[in-house]
N, C-alpha and C. Protein backbone atom coordinates (compact mmCIF):
# COMPACT_ATOMS: atom_id res chain seq x y z
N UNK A 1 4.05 6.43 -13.59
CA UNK A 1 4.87 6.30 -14.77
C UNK A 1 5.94 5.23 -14.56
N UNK A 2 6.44 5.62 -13.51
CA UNK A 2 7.58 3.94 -12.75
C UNK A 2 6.84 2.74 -13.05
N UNK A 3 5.55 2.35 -12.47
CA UNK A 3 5.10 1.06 -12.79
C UNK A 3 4.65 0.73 -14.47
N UNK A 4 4.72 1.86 -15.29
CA UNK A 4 4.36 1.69 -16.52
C UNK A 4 5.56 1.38 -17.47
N UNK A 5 6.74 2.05 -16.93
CA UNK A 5 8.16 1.46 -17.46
C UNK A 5 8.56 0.16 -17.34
N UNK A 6 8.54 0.10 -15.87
CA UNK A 6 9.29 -0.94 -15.15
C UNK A 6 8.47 -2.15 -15.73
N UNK A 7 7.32 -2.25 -16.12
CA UNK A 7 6.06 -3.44 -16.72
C UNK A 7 6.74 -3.52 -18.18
N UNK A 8 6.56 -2.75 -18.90
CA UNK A 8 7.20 -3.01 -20.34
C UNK A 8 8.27 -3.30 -20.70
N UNK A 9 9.24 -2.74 -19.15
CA UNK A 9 10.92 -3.31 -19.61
C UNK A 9 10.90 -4.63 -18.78
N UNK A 10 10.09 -5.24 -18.24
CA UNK A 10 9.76 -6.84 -17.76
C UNK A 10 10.00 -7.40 -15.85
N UNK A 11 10.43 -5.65 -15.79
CA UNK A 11 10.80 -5.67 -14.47
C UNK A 11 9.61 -6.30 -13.56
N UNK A 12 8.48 -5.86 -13.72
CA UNK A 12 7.41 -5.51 -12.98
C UNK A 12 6.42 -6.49 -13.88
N UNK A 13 5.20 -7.14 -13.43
CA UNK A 13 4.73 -8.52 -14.26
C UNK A 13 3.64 -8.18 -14.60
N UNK A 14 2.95 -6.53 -14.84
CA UNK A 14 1.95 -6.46 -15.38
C UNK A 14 1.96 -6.07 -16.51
N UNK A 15 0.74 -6.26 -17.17
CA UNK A 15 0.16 -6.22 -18.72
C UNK A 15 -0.69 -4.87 -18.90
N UNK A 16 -1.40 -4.95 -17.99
CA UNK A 16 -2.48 -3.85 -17.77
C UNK A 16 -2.56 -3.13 -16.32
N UNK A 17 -2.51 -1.56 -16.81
CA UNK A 17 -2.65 -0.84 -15.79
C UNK A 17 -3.97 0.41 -15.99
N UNK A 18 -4.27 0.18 -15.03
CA UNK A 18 -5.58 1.23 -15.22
C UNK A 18 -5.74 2.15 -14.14
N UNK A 19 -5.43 3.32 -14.61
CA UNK A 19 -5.43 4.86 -13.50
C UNK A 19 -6.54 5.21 -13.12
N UNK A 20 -6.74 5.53 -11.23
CA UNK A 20 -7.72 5.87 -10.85
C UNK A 20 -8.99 4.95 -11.01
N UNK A 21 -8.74 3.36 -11.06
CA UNK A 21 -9.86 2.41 -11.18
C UNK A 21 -10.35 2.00 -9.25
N UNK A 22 -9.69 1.22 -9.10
CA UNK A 22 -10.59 1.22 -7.53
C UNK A 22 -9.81 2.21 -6.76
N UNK A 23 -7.87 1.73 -6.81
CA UNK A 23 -7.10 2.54 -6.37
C UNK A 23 -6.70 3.56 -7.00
N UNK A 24 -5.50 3.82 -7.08
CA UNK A 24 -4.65 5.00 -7.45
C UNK A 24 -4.44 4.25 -9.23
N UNK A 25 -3.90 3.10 -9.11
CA UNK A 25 -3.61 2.36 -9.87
C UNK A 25 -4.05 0.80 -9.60
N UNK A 26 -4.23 0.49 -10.56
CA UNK A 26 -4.77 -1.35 -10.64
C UNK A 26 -4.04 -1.74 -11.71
N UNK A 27 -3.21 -2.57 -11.30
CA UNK A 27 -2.37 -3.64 -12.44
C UNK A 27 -2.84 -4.88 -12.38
N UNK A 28 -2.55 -5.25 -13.49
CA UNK A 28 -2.67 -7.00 -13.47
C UNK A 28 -1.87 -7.69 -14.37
N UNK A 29 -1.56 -8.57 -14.25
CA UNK A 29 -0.68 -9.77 -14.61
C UNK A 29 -1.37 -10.21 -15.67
N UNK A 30 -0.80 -10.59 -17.10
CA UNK A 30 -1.38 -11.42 -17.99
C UNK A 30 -1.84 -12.69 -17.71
N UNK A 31 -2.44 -13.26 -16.45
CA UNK A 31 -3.11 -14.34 -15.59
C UNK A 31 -4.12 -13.76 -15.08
N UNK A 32 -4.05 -12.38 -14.77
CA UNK A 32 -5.52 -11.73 -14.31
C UNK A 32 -4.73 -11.39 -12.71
N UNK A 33 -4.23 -11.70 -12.33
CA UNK A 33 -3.78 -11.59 -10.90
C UNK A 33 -3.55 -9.98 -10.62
N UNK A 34 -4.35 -9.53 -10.04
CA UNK A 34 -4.27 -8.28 -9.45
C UNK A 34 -3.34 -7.57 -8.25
N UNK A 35 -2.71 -6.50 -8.55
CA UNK A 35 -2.20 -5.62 -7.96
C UNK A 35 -2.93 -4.45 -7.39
N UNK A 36 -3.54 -3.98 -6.11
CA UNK A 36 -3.53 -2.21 -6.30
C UNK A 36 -2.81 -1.32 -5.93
N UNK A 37 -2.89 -0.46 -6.34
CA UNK A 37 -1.35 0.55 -5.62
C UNK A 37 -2.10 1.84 -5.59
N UNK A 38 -2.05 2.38 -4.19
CA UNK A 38 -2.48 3.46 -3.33
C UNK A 38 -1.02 4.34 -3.45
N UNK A 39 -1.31 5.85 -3.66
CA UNK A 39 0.14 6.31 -3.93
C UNK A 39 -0.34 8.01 -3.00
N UNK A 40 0.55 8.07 -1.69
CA UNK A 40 0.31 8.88 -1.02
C UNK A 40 1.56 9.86 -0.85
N UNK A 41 0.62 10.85 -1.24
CA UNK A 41 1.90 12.35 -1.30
C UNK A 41 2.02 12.98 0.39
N UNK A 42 3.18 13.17 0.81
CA UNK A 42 3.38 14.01 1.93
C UNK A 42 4.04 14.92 1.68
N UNK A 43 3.72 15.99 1.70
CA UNK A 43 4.12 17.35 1.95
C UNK A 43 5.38 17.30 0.53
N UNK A 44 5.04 16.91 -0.83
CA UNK A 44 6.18 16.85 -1.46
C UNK A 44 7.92 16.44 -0.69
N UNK A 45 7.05 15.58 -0.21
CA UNK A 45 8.86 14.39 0.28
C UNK A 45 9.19 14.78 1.53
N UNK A 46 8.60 15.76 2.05
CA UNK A 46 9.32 16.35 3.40
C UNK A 46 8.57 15.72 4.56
N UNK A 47 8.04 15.06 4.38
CA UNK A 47 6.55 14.79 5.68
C UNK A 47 7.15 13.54 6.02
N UNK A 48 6.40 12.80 6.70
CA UNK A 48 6.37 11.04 7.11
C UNK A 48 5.03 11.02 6.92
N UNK A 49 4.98 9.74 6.35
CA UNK A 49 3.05 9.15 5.90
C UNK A 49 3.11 8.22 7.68
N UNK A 50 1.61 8.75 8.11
CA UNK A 50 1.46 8.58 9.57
C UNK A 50 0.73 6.95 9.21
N UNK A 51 1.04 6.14 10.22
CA UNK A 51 0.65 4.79 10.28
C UNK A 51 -0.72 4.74 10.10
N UNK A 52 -1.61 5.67 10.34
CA UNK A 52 -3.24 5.29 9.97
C UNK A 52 -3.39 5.66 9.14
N UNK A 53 -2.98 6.71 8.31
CA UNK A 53 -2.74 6.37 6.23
C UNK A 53 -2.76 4.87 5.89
N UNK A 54 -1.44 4.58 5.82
CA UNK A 54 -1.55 3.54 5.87
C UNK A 54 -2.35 2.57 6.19
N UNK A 55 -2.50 2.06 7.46
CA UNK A 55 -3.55 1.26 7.64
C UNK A 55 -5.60 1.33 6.64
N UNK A 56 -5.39 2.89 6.78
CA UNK A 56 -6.69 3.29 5.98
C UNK A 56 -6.92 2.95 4.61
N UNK A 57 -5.59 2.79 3.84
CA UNK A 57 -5.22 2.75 2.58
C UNK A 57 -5.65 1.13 2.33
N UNK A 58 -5.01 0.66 3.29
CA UNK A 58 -4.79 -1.05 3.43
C UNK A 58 -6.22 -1.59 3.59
N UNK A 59 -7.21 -1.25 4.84
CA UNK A 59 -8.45 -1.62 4.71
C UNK A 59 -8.84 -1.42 3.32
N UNK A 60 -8.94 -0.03 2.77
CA UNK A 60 -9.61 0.45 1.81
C UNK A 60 -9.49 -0.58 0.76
N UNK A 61 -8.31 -1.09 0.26
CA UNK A 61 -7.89 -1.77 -0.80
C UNK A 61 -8.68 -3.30 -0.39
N UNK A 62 -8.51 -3.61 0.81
CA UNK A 62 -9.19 -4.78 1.14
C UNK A 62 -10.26 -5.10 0.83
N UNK A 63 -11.23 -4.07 0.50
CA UNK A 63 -12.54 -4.10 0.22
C UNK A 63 -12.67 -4.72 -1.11
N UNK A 64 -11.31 -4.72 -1.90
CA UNK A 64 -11.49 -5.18 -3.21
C UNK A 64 -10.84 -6.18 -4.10
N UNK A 65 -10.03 -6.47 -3.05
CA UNK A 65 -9.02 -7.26 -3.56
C UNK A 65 -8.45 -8.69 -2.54
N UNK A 66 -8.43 -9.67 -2.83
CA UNK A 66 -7.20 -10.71 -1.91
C UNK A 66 -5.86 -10.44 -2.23
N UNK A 67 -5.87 -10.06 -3.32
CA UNK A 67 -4.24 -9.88 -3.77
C UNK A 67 -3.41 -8.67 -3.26
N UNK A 68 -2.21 -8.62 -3.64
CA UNK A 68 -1.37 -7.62 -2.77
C UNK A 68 -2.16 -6.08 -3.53
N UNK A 69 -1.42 -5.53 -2.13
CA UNK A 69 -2.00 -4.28 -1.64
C UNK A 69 -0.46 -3.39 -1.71
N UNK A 70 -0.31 -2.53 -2.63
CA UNK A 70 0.99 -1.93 -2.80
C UNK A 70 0.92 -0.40 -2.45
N UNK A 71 1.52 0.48 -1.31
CA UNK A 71 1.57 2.03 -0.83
C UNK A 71 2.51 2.19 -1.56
N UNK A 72 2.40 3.34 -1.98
CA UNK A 72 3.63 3.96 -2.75
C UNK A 72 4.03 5.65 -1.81
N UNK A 73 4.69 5.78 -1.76
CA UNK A 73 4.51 7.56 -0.87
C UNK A 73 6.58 8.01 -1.09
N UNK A 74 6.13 9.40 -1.74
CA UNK A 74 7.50 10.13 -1.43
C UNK A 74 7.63 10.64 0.16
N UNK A 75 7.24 10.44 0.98
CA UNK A 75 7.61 10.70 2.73
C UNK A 75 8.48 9.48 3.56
N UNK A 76 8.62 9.85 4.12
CA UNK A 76 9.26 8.74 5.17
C UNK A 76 8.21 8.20 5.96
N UNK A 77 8.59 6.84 6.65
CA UNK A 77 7.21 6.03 7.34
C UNK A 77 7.96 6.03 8.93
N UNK A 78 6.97 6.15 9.70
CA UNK A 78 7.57 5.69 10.97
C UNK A 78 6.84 5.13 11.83
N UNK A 79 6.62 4.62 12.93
CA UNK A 79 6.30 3.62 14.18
C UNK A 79 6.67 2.48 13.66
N UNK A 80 8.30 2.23 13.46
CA UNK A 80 9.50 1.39 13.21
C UNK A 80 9.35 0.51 12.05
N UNK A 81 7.66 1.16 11.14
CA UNK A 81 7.93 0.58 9.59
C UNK A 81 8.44 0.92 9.39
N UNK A 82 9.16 -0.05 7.71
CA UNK A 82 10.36 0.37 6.70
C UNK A 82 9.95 -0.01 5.31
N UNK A 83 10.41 0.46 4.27
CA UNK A 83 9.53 0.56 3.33
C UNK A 83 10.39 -1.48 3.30
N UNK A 84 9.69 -1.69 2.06
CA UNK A 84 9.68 -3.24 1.59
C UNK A 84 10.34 -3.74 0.54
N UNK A 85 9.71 -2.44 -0.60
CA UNK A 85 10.19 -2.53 -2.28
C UNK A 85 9.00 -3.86 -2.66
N UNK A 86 9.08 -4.04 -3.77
CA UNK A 86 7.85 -5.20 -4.79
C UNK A 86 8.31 -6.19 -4.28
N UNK A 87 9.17 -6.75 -4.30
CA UNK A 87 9.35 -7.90 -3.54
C UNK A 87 9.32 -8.58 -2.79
N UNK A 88 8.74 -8.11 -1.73
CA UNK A 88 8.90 -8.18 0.05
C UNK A 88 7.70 -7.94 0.01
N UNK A 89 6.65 -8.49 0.39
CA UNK A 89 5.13 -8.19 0.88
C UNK A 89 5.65 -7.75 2.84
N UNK A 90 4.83 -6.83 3.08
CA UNK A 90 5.02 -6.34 4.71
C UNK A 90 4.32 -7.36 5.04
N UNK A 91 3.36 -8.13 4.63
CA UNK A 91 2.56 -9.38 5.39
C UNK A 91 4.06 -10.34 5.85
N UNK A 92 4.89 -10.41 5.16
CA UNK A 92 5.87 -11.64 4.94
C UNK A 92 6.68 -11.36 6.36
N UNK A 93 6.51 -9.83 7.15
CA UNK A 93 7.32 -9.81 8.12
C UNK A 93 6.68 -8.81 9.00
N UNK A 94 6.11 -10.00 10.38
CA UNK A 94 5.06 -9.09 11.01
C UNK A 94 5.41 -8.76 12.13
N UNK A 95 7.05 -8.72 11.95
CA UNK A 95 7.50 -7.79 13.03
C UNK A 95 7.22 -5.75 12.51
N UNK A 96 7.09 -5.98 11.37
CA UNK A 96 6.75 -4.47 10.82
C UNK A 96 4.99 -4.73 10.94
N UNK A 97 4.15 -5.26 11.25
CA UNK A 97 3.16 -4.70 11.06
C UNK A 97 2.43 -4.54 12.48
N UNK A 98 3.32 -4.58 13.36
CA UNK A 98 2.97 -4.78 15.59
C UNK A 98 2.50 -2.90 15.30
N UNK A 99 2.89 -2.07 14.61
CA UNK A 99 2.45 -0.94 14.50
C UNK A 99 1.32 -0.40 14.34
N UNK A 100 1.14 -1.07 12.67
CA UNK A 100 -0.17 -0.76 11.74
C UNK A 100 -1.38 -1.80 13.22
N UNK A 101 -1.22 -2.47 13.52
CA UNK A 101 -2.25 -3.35 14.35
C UNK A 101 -2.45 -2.77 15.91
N UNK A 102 -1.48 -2.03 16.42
CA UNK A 102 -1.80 -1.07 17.61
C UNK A 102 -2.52 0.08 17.28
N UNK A 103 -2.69 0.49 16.05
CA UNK A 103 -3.19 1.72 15.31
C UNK A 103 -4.46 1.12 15.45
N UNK A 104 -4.54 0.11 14.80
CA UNK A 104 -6.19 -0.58 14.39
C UNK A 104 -7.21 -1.06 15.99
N UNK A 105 -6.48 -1.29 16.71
CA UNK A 105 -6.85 -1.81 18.30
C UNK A 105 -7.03 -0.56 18.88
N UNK A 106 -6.02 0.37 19.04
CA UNK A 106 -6.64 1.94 19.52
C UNK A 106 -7.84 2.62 18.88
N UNK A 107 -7.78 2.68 17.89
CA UNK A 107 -8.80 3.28 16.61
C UNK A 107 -10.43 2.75 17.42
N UNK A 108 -10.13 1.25 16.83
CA UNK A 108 -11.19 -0.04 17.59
C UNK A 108 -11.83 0.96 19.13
N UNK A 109 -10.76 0.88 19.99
CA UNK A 109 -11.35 1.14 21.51
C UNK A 109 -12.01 2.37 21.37
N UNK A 110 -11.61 3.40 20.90
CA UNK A 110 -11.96 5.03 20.87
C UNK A 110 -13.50 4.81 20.17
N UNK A 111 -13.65 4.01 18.68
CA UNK A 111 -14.80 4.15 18.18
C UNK A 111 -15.70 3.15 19.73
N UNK A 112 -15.33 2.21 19.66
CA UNK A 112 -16.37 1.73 20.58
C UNK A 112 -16.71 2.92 22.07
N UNK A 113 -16.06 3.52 22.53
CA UNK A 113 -16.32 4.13 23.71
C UNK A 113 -16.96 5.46 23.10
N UNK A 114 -16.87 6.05 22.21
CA UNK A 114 -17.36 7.33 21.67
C UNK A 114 -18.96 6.98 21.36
């Protein structure tokens, strides 16, 4: 409902939003430029969303998109991510993503040796 306000009051640069299409949500820009937004509940606000959510979320979206990849979650994040807000792509600062990529390299070794 936030991204459906925040779009009509001009905050936010999409035109069209469509619920439950690849992601949670798919916006797009009156240019066609795509958004998806993955929106992960923890424990109603009390939890932390664990770094391989994340990362899982992030592949997942990859499968469909070049364009940004937006998590949304009422929990707290930790292995020294911080959230970003719309403005800030986490690509833009990859001192936050030495986490999500030790996740993906462990993950990596375990499937290969199993």
């Amino acid at each position: 409902m936030h991204v459906l306000v925040m779009s009509r009051a001009g905050v936010l640069p999409f035109t069209t939003l469509v619920p439950e299409g690849f992601e949670d949500l798919d916006c797009r820009t009156a240019t066609g430029d795509e958004t998806l937004v993955q929106v992960k509940e923890v424990s109603a606000g009390a939890g932390q969303l664990e770094t391989s959510r994340i990362r899982d979320a992030i592949l997942h979206a990859m499968n469909a998109t070049t364009g940004p990849i937006v998590i949304v979650t009422d929990g707290s994040l930790g292995s020294g991510l911080q959230f970003t807000g719309w403005d800030e792509p986490l690509a833009a600062q990859p001192e936050r993503c030495i986490a999500l990529g030790r996740v993906a390299k462990e993950r990596r070794a375990i499937e290969m040796a199993g």
